[in-house]
PDB file of N, CA and C in Angstrom:
ATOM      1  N   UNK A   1     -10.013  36.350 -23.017  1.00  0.00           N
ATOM      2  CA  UNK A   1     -10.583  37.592 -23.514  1.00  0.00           C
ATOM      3  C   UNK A   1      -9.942  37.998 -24.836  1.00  0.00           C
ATOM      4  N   UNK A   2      -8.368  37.558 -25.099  1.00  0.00           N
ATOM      5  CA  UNK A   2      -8.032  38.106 -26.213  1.00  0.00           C
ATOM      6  C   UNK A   2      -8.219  37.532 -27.551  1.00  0.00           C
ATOM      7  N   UNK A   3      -9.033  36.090 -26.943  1.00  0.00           N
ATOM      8  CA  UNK A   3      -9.937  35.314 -28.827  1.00  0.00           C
ATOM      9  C   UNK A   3     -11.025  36.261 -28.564  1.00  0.00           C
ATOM     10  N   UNK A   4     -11.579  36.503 -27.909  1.00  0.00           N
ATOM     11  CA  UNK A   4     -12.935  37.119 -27.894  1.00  0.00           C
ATOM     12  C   UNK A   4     -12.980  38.295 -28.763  1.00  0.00           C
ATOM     13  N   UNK A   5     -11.901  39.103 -28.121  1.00  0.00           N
ATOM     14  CA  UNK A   5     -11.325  40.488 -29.277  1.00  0.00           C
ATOM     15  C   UNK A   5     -11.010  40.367 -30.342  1.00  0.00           C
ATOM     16  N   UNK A   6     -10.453  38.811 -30.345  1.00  0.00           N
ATOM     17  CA  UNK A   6      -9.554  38.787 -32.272  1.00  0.00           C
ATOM     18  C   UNK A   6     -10.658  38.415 -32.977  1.00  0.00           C
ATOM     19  N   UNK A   7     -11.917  37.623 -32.503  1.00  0.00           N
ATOM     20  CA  UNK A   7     -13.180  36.928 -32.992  1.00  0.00           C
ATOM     21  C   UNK A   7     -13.952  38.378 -33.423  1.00  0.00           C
ATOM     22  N   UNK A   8     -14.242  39.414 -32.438  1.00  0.00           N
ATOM     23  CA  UNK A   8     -14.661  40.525 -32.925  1.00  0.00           C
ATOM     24  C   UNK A   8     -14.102  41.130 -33.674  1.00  0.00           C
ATOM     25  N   UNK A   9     -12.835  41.346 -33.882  1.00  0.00           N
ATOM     26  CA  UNK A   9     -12.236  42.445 -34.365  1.00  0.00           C
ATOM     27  C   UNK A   9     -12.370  41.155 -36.072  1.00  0.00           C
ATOM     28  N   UNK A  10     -12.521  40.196 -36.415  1.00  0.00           N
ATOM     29  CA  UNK A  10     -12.600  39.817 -37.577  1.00  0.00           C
ATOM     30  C   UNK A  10     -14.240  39.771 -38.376  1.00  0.00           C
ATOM     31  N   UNK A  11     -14.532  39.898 -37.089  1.00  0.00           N
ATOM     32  CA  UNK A  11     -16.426  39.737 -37.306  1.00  0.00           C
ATOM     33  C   UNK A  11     -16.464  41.730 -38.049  1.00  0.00           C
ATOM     34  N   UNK A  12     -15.843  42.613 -37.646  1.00  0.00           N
ATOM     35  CA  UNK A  12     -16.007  44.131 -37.700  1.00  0.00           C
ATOM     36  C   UNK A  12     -15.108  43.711 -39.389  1.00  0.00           C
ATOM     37  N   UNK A  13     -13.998  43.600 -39.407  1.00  0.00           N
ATOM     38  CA  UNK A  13     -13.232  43.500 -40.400  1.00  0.00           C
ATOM     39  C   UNK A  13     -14.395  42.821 -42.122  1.00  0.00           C
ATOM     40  N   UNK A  14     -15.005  41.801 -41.493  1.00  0.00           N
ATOM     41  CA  UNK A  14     -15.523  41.526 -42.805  1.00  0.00           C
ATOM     42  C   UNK A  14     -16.611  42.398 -42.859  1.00  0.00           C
ATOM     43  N   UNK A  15     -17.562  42.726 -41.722  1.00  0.00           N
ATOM     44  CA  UNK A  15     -18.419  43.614 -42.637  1.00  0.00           C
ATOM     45  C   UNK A  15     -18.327  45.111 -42.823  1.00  0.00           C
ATOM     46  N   UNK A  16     -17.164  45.892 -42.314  1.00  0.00           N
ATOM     47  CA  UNK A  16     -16.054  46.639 -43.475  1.00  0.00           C
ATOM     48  C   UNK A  16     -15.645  46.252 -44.684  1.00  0.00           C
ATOM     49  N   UNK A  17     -15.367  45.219 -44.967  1.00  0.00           N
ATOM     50  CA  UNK A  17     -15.142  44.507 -46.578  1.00  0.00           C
ATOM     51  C   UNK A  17     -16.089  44.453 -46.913  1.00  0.00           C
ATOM     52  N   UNK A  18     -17.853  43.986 -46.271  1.00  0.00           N
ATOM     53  CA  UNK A  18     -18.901  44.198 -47.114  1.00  0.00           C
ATOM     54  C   UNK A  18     -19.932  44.847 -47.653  1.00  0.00           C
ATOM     55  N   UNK A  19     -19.853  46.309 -46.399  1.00  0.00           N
ATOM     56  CA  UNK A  19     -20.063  47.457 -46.608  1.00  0.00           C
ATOM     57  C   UNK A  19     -19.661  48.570 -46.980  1.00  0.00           C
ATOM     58  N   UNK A  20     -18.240  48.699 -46.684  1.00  0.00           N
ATOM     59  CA  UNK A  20     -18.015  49.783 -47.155  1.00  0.00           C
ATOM     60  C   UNK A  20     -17.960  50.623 -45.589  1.00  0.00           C
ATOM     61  N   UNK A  21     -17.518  52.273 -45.529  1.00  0.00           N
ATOM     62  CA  UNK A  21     -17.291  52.493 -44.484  1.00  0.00           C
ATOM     63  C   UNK A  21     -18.630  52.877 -44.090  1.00  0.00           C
ATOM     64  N   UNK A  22     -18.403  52.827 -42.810  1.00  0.00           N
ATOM     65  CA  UNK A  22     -19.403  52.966 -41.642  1.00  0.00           C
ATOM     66  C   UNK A  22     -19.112  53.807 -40.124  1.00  0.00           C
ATOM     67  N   UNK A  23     -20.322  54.219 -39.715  1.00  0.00           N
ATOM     68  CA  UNK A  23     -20.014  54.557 -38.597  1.00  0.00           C
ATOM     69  C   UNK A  23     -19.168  53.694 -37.301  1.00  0.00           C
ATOM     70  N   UNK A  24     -18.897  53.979 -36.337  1.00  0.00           N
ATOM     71  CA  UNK A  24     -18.824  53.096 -34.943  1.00  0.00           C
ATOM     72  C   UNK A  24     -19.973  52.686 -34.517  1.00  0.00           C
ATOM     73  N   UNK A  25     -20.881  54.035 -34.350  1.00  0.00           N
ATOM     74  CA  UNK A  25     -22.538  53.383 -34.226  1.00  0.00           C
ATOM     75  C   UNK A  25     -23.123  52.439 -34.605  1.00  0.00           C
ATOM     76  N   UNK A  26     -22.627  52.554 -36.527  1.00  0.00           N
ATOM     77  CA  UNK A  26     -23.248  51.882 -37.077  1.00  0.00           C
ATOM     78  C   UNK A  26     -22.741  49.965 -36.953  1.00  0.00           C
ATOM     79  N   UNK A  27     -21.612  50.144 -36.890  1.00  0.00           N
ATOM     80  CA  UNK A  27     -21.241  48.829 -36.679  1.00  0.00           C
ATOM     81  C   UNK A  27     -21.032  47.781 -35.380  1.00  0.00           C
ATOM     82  N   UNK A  28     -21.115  49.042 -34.437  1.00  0.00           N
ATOM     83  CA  UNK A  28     -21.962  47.979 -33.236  1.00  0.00           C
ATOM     84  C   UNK A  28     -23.145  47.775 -33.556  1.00  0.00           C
ATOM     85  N   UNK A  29     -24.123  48.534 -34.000  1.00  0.00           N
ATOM     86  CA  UNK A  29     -25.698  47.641 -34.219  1.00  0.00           C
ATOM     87  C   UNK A  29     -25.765  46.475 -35.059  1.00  0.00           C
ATOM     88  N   UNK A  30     -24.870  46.594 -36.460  1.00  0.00           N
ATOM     89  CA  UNK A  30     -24.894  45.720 -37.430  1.00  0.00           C
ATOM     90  C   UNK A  30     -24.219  44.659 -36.919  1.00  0.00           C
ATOM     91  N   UNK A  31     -22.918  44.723 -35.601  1.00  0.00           N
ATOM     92  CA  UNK A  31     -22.549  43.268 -35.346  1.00  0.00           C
ATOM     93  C   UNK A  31     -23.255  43.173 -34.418  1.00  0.00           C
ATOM     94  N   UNK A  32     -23.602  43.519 -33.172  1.00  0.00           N
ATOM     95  CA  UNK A  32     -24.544  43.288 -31.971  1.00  0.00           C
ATOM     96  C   UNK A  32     -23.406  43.142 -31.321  1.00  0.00           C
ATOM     97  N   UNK A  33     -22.352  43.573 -30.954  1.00  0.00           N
ATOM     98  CA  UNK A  33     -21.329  43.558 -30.413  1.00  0.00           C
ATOM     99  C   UNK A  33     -21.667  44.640 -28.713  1.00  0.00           C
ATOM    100  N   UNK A  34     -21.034  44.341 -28.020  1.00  0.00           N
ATOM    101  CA  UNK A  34     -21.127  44.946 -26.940  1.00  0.00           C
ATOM    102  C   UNK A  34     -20.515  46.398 -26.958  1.00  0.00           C
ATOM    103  N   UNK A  35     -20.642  47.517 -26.448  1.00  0.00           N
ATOM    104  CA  UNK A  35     -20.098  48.575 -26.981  1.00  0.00           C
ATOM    105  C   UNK A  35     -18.219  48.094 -26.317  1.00  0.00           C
ATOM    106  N   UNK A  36     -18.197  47.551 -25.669  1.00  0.00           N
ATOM    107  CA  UNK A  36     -16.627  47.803 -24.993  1.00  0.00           C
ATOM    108  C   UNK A  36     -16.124  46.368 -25.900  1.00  0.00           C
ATOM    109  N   UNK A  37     -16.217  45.564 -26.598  1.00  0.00           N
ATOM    110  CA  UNK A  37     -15.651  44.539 -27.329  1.00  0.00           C
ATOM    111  C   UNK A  37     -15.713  45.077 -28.548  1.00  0.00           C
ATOM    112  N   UNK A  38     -17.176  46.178 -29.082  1.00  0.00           N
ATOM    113  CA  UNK A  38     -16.716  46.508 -30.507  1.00  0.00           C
ATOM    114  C   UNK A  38     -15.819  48.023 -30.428  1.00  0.00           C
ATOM    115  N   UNK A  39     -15.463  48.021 -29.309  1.00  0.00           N
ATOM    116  CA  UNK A  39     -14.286  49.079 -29.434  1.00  0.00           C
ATOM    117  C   UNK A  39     -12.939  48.619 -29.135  1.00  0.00           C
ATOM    118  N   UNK A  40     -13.151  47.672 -28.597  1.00  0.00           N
ATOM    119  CA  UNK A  40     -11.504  46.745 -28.359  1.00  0.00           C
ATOM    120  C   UNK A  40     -11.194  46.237 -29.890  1.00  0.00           C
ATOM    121  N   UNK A  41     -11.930  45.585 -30.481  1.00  0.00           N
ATOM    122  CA  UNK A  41     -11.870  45.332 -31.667  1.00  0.00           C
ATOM    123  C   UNK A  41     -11.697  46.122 -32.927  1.00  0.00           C
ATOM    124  N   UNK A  42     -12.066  47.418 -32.849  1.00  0.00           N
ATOM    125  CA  UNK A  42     -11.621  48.578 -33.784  1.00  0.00           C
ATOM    126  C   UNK A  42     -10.278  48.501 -32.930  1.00  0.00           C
ATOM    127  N   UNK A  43     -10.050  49.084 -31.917  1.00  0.00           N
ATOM    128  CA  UNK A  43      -8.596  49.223 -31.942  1.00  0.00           C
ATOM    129  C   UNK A  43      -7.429  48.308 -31.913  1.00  0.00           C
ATOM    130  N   UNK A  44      -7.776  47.130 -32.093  1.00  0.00           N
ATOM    131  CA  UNK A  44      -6.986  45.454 -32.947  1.00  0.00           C
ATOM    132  C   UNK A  44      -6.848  46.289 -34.008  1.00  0.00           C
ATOM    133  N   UNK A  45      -8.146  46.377 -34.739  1.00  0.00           N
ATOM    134  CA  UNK A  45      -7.584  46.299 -35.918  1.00  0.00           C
ATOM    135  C   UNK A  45      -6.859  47.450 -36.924  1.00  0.00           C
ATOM    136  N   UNK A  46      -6.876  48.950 -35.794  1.00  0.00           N
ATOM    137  CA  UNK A  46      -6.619  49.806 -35.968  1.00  0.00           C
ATOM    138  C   UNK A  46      -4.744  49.955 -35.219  1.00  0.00           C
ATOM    139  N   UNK A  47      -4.659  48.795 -34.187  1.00  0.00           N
ATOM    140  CA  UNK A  47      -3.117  48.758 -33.950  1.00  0.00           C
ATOM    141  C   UNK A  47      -2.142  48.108 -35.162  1.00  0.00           C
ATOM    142  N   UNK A  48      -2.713  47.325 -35.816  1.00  0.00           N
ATOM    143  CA  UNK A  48      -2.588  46.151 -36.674  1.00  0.00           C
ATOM    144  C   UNK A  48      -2.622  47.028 -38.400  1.00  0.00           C
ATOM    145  N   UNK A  49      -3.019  48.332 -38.475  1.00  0.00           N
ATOM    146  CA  UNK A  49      -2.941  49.000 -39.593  1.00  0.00           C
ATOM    147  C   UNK A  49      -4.201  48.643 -40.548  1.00  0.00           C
ATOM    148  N   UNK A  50      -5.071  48.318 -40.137  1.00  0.00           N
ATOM    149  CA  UNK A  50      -5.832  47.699 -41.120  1.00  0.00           C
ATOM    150  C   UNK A  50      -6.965  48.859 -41.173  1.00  0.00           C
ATOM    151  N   UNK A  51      -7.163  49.739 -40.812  1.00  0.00           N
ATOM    152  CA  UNK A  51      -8.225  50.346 -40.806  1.00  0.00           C
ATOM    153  C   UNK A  51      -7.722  52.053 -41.014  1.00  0.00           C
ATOM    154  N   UNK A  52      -8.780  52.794 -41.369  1.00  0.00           N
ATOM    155  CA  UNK A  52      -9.000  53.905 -41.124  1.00  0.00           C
ATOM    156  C   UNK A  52      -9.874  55.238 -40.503  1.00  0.00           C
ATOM    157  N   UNK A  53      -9.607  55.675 -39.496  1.00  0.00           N
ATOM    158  CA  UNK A  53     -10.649  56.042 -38.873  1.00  0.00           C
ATOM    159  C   UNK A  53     -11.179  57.663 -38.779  1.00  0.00           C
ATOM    160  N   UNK A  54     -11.719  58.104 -39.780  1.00  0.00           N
ATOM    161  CA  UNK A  54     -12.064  59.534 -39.396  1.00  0.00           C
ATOM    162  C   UNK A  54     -13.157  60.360 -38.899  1.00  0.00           C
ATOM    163  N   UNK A  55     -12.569  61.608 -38.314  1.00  0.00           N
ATOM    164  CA  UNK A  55     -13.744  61.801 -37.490  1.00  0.00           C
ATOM    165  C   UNK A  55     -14.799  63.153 -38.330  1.00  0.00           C
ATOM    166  N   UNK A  56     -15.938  63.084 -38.220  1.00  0.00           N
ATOM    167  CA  UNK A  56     -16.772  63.491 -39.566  1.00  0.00           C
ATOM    168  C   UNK A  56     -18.113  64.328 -38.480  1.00  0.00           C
ATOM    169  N   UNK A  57     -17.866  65.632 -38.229  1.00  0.00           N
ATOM    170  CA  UNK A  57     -18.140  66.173 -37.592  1.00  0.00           C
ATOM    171  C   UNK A  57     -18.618  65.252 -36.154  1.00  0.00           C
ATOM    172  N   UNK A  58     -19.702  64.546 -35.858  1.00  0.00           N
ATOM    173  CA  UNK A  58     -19.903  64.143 -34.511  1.00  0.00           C
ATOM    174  C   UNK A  58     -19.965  62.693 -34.331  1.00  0.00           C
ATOM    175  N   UNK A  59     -19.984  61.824 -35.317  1.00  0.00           N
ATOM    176  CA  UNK A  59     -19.454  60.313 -35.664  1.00  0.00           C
ATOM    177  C   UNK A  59     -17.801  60.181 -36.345  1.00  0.00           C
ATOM    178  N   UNK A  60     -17.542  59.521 -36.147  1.00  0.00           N
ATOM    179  CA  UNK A  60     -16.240  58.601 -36.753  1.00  0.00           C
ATOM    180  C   UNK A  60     -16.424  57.791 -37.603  1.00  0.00           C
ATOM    181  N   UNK A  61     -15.833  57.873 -38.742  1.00  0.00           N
ATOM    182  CA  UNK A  61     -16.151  57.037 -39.846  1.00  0.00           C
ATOM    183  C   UNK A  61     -14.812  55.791 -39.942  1.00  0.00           C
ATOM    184  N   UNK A  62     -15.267  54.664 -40.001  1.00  0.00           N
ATOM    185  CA  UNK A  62     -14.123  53.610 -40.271  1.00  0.00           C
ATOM    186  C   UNK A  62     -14.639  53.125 -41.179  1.00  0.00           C
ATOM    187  N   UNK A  63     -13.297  52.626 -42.062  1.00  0.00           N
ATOM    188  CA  UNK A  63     -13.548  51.936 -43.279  1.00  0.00           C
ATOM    189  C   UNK A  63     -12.044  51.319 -43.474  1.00  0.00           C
ATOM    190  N   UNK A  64     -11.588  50.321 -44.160  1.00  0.00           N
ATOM    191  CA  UNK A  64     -10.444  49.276 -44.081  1.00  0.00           C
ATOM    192  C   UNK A  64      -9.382  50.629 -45.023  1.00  0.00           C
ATOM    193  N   UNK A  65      -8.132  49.796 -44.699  1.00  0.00           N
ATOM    194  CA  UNK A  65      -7.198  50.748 -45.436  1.00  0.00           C
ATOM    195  C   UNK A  65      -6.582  49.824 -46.645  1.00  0.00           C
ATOM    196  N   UNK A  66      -6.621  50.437 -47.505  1.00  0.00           N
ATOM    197  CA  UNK A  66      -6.349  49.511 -48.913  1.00  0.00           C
ATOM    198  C   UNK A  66      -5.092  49.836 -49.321  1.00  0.00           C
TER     199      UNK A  66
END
């Protein structure tokens, strides 16, 4: 299970690098990720410092931390 998470959490990571920030919403639809793997995977990459996550009245916005 924990390639599965590092496989997601790099699949979320690049298309943060190719979008730009995004919702949570938005980036489970854009990866097709399961909702409980594309949230294991934000928080990889959010234990790991790589991200930023704010909350924007009723979505959360993530976008990479530079």
């Amino acid at each position: 299970m924990q390639e599965q998470i590092g496989t997601a959490a790099g699949t979320v990571w690049q298309l943060l690098e190719q979008r730009g920030t995004l919702t949570v919403s938005k980036i489970k639809q854009e990866t097709k990720l399961a909702e409980p793997l594309a949230l294991m995977a934000l928080g990889w990459l959010a234990r790991e410092g790589q991200i930023t996550v704010v909350k924007v009245k009723n979505s959360l916005q993530v976008s990479l931390r530079r």
